[in-house]
C-alpha atoms as a PDB file:
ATOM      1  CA  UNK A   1       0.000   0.000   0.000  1.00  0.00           C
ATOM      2  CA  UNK A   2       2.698   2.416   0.884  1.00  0.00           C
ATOM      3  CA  UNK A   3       4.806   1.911  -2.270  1.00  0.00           C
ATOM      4  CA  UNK A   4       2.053   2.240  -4.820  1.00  0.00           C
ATOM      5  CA  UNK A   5       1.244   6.041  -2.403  1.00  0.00           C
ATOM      6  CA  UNK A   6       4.676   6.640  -3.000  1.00  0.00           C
ATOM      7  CA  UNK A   7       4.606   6.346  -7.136  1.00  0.00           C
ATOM      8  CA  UNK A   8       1.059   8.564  -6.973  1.00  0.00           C
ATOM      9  CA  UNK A   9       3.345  11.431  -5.194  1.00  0.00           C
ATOM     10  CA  UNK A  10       6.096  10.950  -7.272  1.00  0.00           C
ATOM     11  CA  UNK A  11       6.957  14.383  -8.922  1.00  0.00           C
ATOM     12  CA  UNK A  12       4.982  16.441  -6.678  1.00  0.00           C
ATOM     13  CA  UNK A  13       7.616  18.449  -5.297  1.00  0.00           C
ATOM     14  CA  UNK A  14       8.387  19.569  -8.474  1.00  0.00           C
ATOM     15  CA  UNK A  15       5.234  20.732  -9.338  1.00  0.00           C
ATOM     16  CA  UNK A  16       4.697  22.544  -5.646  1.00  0.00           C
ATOM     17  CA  UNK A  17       8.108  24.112  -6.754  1.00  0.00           C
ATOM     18  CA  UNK A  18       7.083  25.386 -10.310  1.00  0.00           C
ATOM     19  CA  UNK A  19       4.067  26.699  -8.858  1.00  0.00           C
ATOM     20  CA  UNK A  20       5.941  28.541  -5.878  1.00  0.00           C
ATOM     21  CA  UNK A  21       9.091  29.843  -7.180  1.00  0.00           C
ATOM     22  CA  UNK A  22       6.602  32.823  -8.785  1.00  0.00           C
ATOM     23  CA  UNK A  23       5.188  33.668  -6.194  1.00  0.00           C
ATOM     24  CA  UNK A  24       8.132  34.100  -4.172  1.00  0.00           C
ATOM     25  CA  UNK A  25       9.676  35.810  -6.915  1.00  0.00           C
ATOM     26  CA  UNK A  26       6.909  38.312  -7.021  1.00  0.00           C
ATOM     27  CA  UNK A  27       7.085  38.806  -2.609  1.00  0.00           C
ATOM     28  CA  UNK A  28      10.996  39.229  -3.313  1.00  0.00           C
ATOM     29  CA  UNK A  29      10.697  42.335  -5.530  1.00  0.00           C
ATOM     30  CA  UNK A  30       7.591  43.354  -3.204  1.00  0.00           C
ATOM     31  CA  UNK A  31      10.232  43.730  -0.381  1.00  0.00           C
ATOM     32  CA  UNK A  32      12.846  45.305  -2.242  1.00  0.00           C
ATOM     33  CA  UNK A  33      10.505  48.020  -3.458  1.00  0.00           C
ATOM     34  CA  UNK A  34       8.801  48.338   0.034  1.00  0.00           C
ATOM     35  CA  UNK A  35      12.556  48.688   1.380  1.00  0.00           C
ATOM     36  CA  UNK A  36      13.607  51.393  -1.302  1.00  0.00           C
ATOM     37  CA  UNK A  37      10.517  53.464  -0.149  1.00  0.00           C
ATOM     38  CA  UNK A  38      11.342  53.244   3.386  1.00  0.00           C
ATOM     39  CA  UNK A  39      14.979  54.020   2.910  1.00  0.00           C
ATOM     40  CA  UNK A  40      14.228  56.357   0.508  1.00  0.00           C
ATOM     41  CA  UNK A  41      11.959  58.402   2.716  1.00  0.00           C
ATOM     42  CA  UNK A  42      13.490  58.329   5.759  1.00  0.00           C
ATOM     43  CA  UNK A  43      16.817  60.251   4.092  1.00  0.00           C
ATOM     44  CA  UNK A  44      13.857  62.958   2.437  1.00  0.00           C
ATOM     45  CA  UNK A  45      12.325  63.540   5.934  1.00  0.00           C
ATOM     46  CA  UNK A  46      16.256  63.416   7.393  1.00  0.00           C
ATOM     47  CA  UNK A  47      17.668  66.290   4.132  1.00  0.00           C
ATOM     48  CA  UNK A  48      14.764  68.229   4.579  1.00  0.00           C
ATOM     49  CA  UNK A  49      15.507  68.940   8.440  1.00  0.00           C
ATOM     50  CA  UNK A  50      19.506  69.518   7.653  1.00  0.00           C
ATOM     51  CA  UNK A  51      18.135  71.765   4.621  1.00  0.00           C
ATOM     52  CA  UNK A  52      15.749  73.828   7.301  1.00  0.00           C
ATOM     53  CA  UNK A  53      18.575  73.912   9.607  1.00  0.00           C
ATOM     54  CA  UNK A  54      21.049  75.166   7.478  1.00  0.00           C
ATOM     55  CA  UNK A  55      18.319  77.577   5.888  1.00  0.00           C
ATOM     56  CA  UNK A  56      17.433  79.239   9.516  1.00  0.00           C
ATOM     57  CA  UNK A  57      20.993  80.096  10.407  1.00  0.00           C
ATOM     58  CA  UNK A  58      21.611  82.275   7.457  1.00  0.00           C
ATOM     59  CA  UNK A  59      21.364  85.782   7.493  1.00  0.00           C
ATOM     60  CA  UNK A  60      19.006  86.584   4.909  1.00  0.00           C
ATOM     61  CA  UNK A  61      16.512  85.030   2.963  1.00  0.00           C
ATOM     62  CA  UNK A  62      18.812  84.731  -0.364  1.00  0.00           C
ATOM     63  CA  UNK A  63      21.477  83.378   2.124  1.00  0.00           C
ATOM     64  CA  UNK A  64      18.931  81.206   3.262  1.00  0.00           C
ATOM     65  CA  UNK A  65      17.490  80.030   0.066  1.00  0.00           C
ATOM     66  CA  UNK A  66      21.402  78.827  -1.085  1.00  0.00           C
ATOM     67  CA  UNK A  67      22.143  77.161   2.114  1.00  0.00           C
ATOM     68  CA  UNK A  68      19.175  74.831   1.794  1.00  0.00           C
ATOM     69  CA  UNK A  69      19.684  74.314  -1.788  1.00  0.00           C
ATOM     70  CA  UNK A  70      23.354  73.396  -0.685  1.00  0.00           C
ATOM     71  CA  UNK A  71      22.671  71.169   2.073  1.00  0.00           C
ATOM     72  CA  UNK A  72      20.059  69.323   1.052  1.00  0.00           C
ATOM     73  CA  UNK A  73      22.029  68.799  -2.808  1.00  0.00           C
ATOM     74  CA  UNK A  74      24.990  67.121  -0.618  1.00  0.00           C
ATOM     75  CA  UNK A  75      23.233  65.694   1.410  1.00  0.00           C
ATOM     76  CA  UNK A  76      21.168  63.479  -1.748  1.00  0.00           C
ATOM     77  CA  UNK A  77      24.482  62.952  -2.850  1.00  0.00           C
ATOM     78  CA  UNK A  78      26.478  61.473   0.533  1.00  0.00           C
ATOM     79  CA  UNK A  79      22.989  59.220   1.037  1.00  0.00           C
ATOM     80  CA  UNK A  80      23.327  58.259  -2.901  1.00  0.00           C
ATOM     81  CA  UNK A  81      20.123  58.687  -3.283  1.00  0.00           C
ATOM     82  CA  UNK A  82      19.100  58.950  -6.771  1.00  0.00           C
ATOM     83  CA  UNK A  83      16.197  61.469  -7.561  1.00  0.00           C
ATOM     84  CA  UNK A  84      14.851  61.651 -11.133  1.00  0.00           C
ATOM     85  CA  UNK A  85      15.630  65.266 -11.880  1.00  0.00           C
ATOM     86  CA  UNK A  86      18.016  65.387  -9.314  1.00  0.00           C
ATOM     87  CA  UNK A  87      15.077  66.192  -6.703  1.00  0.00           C
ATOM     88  CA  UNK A  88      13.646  69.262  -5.799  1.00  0.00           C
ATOM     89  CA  UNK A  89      13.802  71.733  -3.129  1.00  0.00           C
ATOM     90  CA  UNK A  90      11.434  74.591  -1.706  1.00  0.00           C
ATOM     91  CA  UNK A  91      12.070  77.191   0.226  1.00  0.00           C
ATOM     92  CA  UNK A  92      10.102  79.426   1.862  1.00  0.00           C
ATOM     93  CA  UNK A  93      12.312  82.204   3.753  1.00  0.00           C
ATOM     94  CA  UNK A  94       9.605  84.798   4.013  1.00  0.00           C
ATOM     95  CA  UNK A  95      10.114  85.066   7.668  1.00  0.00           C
ATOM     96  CA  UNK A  96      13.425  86.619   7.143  1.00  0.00           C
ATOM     97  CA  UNK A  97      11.914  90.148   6.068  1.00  0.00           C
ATOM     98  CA  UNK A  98       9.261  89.759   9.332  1.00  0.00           C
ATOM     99  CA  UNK A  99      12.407  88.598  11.336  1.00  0.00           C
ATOM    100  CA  UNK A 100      14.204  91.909  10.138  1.00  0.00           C
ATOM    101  CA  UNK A 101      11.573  94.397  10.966  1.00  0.00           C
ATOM    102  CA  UNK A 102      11.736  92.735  14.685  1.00  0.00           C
ATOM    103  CA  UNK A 103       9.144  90.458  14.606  1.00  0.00           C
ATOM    104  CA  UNK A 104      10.032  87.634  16.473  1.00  0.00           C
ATOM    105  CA  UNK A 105       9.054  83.946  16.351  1.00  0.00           C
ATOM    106  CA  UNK A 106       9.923  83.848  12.544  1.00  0.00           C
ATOM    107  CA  UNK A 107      10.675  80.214  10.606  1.00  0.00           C
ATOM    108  CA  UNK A 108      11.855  79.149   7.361  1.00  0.00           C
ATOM    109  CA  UNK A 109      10.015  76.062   5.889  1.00  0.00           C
ATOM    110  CA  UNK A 110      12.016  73.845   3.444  1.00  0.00           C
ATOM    111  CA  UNK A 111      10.270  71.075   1.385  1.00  0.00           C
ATOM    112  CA  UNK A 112      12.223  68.053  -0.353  1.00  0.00           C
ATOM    113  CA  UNK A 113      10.267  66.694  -3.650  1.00  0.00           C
ATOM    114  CA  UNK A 114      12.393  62.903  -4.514  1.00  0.00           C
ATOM    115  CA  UNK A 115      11.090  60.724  -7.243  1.00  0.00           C
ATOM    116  CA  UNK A 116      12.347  57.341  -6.682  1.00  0.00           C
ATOM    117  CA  UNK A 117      12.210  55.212  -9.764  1.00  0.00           C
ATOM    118  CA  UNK A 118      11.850  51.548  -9.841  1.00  0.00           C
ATOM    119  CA  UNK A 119      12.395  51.228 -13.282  1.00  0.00           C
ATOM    120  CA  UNK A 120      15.611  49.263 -12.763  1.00  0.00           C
ATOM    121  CA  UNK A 121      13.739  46.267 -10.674  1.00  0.00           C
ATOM    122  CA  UNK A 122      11.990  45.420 -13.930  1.00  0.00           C
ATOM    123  CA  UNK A 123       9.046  43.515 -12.275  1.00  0.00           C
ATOM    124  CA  UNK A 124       6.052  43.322 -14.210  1.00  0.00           C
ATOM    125  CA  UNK A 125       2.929  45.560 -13.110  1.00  0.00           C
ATOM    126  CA  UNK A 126       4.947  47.649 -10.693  1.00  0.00           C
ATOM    127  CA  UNK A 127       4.660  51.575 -10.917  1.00  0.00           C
ATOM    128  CA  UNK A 128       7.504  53.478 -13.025  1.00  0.00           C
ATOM    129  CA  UNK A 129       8.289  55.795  -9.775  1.00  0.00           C
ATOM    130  CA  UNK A 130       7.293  57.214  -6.601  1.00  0.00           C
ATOM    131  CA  UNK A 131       6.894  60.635  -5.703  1.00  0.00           C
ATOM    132  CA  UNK A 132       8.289  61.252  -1.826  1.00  0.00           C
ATOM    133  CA  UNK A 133       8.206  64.278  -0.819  1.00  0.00           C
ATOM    134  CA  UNK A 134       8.587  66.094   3.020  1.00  0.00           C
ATOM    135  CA  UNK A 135       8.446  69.342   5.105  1.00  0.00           C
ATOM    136  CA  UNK A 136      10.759  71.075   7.623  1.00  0.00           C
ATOM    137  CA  UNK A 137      10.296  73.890   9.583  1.00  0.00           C
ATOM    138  CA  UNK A 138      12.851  75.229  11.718  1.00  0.00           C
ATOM    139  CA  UNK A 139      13.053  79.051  13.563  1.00  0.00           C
ATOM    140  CA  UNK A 140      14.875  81.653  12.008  1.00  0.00           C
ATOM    141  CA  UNK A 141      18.305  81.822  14.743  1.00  0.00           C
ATOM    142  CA  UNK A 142      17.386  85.168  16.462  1.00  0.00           C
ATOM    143  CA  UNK A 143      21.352  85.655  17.421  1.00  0.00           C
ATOM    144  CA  UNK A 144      21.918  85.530  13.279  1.00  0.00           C
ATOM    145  CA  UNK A 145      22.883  89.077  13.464  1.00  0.00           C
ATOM    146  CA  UNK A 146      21.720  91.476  10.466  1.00  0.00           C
ATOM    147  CA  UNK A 147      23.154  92.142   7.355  1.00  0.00           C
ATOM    148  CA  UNK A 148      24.987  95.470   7.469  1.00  0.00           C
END
């Protein structure tokens, strides 16, 4: 009884295997392009506070507007991320002019645009990109001194 079981199973494995090795294909490039995104937006959220920083300790708002261009430019390049268009980056420094007439509790707001592409991971029915994009305020340093 046993050995005529074990001819009906015969080449089963193989089939489980063909029928598998899709699918776990398909979860594979699932978690590679769930893993991009994460990585991906965690150095957005992380340039876009560095780019605010940099932004609130300048003197100026054209000061301002080239220091978070600056930072946030080095800093896609030392996290190699790679940004279709080379990214973008917004900055708001209207706060410097309110900041100069003596108004205090003035900010600077930076925001980071990336579009990561997955065009390289070649898996079928996956999106051509993702659009990440994030926000960072930080206070305008009142100590900054003003431009004579």
């Amino acid at each position: 009884m046993t050995r005529h079981r074990q001819q009906r199973d015969h080449g089963s494995a193989v089939l489980e295997l063909t029928i598998l090795t899709p699918c776990l294909i398909l979860l594979l490039g699932f978690i590679v392009v769930v893993g991009r995104v994460a990585i991906a937006n965690n150095c957005v959220t992380a340039i876009a506070g560095n780019a605010a920083r940099a932004a609130s300790l300048a003197r100026d708002a054209r000061s301002a507007t080239a220091a978070a261009g600056a930072s946030a430019r080095s800093d896609l390049t030392a996290q190699a991320l790679h940004c279709d268009g080379g990214g973008q980056v917004n900055v708001d420094a209207t706060g410097f002019y309110a900041a100069r007439q003596g108004t205090p509790g003035q900010a600077v707001e930076v925001t980071v645009t990336c579009v990561v592409s997955f065009a390289d991971l070649a898996i079928p029915g996956l999106p051509g990109s993702r659009t990440l994009s994030d926000r960072a305020v930080s206070p305008i340093d009142p100590n900054r001194g003003d431009p004579s």
